[in-house]
Protein backbone atom coordinates (compact mmCIF):
# COMPACT_ATOMS: atom_id res chain seq x y z
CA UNK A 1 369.81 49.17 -78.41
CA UNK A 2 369.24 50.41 -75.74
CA UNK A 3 367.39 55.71 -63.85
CA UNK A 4 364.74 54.55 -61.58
CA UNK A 5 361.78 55.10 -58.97
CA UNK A 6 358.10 53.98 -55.99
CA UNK A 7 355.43 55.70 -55.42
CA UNK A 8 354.77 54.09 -51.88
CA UNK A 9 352.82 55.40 -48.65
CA UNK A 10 354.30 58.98 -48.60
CA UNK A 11 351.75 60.82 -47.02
CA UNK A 12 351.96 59.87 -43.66
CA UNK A 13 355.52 59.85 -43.82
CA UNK A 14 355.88 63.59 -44.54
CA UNK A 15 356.94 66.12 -42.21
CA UNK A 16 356.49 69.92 -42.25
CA UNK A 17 359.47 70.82 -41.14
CA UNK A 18 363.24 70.42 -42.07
CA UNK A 19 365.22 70.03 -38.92
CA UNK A 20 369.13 70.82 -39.12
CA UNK A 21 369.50 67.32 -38.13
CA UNK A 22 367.29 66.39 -41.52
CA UNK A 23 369.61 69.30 -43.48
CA UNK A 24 372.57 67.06 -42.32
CA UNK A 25 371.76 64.02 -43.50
CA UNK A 26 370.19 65.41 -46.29
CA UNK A 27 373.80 66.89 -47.31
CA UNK A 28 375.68 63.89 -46.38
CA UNK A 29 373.70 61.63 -48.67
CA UNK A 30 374.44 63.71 -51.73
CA UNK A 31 378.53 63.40 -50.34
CA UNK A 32 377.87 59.87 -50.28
CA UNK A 33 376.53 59.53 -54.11
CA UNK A 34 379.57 61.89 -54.90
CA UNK A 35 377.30 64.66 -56.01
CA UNK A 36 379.00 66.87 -53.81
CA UNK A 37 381.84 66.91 -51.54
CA UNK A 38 385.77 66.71 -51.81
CA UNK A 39 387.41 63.31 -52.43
CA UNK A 40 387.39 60.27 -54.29
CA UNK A 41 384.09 57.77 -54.62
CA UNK A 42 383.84 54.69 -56.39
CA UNK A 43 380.74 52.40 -57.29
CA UNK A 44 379.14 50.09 -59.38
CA UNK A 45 376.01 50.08 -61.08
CA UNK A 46 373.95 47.34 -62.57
CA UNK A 47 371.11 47.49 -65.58
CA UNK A 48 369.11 44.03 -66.76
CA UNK A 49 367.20 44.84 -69.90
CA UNK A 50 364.45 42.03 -71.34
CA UNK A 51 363.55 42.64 -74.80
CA UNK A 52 361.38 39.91 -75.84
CA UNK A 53 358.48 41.74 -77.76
CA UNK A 54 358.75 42.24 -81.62
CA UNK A 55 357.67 45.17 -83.43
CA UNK A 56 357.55 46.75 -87.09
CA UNK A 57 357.60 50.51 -86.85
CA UNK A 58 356.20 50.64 -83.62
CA UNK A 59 353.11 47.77 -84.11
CA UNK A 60 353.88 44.49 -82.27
CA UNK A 61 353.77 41.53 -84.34
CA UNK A 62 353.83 37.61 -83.54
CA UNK A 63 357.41 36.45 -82.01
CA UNK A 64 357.05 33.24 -83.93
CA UNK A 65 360.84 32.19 -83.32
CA UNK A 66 360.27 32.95 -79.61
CA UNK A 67 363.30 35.32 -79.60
CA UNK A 68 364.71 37.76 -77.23
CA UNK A 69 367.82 39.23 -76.10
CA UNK A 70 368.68 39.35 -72.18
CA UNK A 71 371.10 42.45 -71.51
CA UNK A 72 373.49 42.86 -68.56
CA UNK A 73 375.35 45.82 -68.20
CA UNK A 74 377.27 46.27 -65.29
CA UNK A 75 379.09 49.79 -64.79
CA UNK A 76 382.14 49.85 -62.53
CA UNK A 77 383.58 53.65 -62.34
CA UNK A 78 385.74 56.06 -60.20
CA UNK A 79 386.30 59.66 -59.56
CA UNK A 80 387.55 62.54 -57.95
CA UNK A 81 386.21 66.06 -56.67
CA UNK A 82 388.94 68.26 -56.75
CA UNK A 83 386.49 70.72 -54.77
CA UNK A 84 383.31 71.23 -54.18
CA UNK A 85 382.12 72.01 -58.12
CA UNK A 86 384.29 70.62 -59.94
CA UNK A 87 384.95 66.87 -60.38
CA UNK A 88 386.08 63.79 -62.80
CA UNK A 89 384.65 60.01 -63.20
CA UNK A 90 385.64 57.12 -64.86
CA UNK A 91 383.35 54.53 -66.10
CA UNK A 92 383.73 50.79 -67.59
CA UNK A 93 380.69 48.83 -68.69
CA UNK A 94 380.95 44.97 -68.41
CA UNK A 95 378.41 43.54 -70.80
CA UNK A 96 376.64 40.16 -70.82
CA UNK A 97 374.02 39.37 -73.22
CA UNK A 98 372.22 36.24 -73.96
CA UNK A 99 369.88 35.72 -76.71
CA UNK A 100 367.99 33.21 -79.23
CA UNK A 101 367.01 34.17 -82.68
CA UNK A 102 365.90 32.69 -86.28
CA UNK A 103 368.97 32.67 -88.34
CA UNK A 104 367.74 33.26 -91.29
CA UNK A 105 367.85 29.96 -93.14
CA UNK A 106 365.01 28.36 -91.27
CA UNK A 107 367.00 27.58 -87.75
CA UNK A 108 367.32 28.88 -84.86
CA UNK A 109 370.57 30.64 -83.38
CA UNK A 110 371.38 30.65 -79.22
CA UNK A 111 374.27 31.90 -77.93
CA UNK A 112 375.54 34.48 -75.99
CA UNK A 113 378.46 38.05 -76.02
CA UNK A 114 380.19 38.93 -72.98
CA UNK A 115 383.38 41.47 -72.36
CA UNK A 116 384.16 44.85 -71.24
CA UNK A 117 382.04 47.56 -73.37
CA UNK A 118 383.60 51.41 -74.19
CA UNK A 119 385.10 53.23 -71.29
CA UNK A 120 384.10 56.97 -71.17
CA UNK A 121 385.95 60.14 -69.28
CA UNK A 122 383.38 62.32 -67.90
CA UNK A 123 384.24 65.80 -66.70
CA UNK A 124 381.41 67.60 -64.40
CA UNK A 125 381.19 71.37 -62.87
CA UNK A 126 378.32 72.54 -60.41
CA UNK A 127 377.74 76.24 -61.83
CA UNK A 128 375.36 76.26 -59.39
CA UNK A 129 374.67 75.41 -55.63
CA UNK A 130 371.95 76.71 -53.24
CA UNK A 131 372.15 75.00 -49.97
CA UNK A 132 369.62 76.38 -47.33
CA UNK A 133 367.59 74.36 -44.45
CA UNK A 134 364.19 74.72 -46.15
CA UNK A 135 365.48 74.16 -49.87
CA UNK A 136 368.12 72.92 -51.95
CA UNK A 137 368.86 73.72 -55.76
CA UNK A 138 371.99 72.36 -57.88
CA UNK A 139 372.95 72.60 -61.25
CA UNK A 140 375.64 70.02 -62.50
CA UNK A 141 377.29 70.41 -66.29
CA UNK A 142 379.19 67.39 -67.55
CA UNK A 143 380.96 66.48 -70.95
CA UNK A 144 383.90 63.58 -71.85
CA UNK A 145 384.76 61.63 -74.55
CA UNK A 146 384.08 57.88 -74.67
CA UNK A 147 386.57 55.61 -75.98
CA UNK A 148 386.63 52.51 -78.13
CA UNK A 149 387.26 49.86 -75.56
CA UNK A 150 384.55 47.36 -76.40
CA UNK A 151 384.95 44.55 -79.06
CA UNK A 152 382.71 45.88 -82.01
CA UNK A 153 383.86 42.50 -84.22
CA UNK A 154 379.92 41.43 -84.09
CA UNK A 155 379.43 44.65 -86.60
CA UNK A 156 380.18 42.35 -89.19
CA UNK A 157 377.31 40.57 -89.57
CA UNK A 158 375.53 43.72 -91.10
CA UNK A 159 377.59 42.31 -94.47
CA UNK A 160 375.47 39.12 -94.20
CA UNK A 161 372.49 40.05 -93.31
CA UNK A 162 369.74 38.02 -95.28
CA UNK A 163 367.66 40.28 -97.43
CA UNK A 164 365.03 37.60 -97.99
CA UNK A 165 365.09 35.41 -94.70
CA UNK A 166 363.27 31.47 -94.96
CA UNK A 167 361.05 31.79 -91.87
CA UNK A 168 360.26 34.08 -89.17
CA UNK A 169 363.03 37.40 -90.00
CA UNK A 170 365.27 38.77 -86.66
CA UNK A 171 364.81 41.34 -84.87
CA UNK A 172 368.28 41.24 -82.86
CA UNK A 173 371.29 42.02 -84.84
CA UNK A 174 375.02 42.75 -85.20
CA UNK A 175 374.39 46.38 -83.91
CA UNK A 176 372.74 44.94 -81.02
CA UNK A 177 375.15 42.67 -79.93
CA UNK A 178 378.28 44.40 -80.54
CA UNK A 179 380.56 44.95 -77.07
CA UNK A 180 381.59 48.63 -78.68
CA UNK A 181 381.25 51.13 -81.48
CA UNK A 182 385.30 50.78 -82.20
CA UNK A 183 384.62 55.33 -82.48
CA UNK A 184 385.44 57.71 -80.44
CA UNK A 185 382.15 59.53 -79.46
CA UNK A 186 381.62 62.83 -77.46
CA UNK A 187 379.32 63.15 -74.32
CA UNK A 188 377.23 66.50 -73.15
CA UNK A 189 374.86 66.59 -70.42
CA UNK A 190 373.45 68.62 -67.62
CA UNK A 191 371.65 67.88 -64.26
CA UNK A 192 369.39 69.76 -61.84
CA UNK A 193 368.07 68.75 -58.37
CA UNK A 194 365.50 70.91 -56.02
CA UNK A 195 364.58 70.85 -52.96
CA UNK A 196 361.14 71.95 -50.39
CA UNK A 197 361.58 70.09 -47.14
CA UNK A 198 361.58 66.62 -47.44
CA UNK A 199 360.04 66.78 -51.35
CA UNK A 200 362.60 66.66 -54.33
CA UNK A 201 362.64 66.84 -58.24
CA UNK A 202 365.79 65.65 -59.76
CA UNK A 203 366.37 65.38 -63.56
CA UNK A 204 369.25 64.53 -66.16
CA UNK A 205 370.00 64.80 -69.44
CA UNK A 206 372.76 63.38 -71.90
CA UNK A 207 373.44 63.80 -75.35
CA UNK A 208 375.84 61.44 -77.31
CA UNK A 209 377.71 62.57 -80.72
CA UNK A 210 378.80 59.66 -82.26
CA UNK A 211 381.19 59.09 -84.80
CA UNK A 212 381.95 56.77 -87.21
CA UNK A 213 383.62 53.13 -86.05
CA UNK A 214 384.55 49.87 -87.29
CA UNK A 215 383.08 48.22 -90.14
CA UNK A 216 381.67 51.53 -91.76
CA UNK A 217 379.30 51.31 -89.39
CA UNK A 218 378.13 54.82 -87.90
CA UNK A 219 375.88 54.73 -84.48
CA UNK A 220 373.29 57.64 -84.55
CA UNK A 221 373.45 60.77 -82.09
CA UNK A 222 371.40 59.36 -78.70
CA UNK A 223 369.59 61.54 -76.40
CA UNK A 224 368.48 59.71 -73.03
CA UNK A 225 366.96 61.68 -70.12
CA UNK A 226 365.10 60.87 -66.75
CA UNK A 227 363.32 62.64 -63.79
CA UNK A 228 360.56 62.64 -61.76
CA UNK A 229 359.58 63.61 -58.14
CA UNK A 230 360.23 62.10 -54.63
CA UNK A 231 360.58 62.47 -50.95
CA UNK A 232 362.58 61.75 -48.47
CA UNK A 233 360.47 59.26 -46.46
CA UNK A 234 362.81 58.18 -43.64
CA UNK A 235 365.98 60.96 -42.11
CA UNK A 236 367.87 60.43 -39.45
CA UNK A 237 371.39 61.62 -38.39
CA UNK A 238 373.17 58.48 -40.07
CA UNK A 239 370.84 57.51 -42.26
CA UNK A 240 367.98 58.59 -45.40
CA UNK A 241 365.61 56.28 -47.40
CA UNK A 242 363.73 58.68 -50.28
CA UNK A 243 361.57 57.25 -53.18
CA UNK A 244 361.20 58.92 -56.91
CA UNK A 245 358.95 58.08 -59.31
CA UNK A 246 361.10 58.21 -62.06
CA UNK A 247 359.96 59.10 -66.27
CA UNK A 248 362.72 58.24 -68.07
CA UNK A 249 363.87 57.92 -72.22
CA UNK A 250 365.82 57.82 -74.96
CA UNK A 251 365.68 58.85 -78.43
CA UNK A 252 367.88 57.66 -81.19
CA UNK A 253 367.73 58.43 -85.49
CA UNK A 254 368.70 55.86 -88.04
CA UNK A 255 372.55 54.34 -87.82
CA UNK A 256 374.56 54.34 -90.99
CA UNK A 257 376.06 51.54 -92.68
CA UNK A 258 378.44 52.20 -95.67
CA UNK A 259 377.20 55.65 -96.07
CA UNK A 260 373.01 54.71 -95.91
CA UNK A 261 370.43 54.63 -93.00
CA UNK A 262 370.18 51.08 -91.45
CA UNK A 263 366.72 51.19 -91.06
CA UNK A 264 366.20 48.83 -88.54
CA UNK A 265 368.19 51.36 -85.84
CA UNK A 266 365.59 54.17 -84.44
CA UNK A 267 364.26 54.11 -81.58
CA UNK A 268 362.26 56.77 -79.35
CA UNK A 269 361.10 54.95 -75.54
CA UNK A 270 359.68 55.97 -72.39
CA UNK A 271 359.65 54.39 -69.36
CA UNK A 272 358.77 54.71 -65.95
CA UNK A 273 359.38 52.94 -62.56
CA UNK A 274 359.77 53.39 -58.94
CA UNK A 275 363.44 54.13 -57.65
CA UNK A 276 364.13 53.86 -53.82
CA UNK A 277 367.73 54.85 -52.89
CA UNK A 278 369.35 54.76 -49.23
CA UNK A 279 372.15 56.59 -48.03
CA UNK A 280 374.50 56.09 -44.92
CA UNK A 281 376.10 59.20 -43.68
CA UNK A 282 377.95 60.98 -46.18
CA UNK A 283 379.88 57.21 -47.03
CA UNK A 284 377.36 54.23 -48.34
CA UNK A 285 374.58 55.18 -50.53
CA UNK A 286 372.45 52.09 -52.57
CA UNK A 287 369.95 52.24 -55.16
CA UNK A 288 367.29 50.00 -56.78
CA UNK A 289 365.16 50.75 -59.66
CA UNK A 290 362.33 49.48 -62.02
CA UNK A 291 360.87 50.51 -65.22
CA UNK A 292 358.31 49.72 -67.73
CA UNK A 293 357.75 50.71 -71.24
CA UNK A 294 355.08 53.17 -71.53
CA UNK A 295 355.56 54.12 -75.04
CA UNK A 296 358.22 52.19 -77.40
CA UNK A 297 358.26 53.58 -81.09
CA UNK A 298 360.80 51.79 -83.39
CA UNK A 299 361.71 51.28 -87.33
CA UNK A 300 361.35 48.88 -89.35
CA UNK A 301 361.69 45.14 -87.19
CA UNK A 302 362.65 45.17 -84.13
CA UNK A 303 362.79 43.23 -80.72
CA UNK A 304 362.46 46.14 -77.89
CA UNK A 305 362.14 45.98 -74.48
CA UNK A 306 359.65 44.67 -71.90
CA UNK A 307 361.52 45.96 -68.48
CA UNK A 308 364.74 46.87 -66.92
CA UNK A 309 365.57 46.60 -63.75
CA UNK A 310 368.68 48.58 -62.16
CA UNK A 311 370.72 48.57 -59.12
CA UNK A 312 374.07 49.94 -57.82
CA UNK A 313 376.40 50.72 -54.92
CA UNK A 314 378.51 53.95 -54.36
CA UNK A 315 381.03 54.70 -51.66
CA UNK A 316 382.58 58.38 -51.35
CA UNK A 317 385.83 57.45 -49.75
């Protein structure tokens, strides 16, 4: 199962000119996000995820058990830019997920997962870099290999699934609840950012090639993206405050389980959500994001999401 943004009062906020004061601060809050910039940085990054609608190929249908799944996911990680293009970063996901479902055999099931998730390598180079005082363009590539970490034991309830369930059927299962993939899985992906004055575009993309794990159990390929616009609405020399209005997704085919689809895997979402992110100088920069389903396609049953909300810290030591 399963990038952030506001679109506020930016109008009067807007200036027509890019001072080299702005430029500065500009600069030094992409140093502080480690987008840029020599040295280590170090963060953390937290995503709450509600799914508590239920849906059958993409048609919501009655929750009759009242189920849901609450999803925590916070993301400590660490890196390093050897120089100004070329970088590394660590990341480890501690999960927490709570959630209440129909068993199967007429009951109901509570309980909860918690634990460290699959820790990924992530290698990046900036091919391109276009620093000016009226503009700004950047080009960031990025691959790494993410590891088995996570306790994937939970994969073994696809074996006892109920094929013919007494009551209300769920729509959270093993897959869902499963701390890792117990496979090693590759990661490509690519990021742009432009700049006019005080208005931006950024955008990202990142493609997952998964292999197969514990269990027999294969996840599918994932593609997730976001982007949007924004502006700078508040630069001074110390300080920025810009909002984004962000569009973000993910698409994902059918797992495999023993060699066939598990049809109860795909899923193709879009969201979108303000983001408002602050920076001081080129140390401290914070983030906090929401977003809203605007288009949730699934197979077969499902419980998908009804918001996320995301937040993090960064300091670039």
């Amino acid at each position: 199962m399963r990038a952030f943004s506001l679109s506020a009062v930016l109008t009067t906020v807007m200036a027509t000119t890019v001072t080299a004061c702005d430029l500065c601060a500009i600069y030094s809050a992409a140093q502080s996000r480690g987008e840029i910039g020599k040295g280590a940085f170090a963060g953390v990054a937290e995503q709450f995820t509600h799914f508590g609608t239920v849906q059958v190929d993409g048609v919501e249908v009655p929750n009759a058990a009242g189920q849901y799944l609450n999803s925590s996911i916070s993301q400590v990680y660490a890196g390093y830019n050897f120089t100004e293009r070329v970088g590394v970063q660590l990341n480890l996901p501690g999960i927490y997920r709570s959630y209440k479902r129909p068993d199967g055999l007429g009951g109901i099931d509570h309980g909860n997962v918690s634990g460290i998730g699959d820790l990924s390598l992530l290698g990046s180079f900036m091919p391109v870099s276009h620093d000016k005082m009226n503009a700004t363009f950047r080009w960031t590539v990025s691959g790494g290999v993410k590891f088995p970490t996570g306790n994937a034991d939970r994969l073994k309830e696809e074996f006892n699934e109920v094929e013919e369930p007494v009551g209300p059927a769920s729509g959270i299962h093993g897959h869902d609840l499963a701390l890792g993939s117990g496979s090693y899985d590759g990661l490509v992906g690519t990021a742009l950012f432009g700049r006019w004055k005080k208005l931006f575009l950024a955008a990202n993309v990142q493609y997952a090639i998964r292999s197969e794990g514990d269990f027999d159990y294969r996840y599918a390929n994932d593609l997730t993206w976001a982007g949007g616009p924004g502006a700078y609405v508040l630069v001074s020399e110390n300080h920025t405050l810009s909002v984004q209005v962000v569009v973000s997704g993910e698409h994902k085919g059918l797992d495999t389980f023993r060699g066939a689809p598990a049809q109860d895997t795909g899923v193709t979402a879009v969201y979108l959500g303000p983001v408002i992110n602050f920076t001081w100088r080129e140390n401290l920069s914070a983030f906090v994001g929401f977003g809203l389903p605007v288009s949730m396609q699934n197979t077969a049953l499902q419980t998908v999401p009804d918001y996320r909300i995301g937040a993090g810290v960064a300091w670039h030591f």
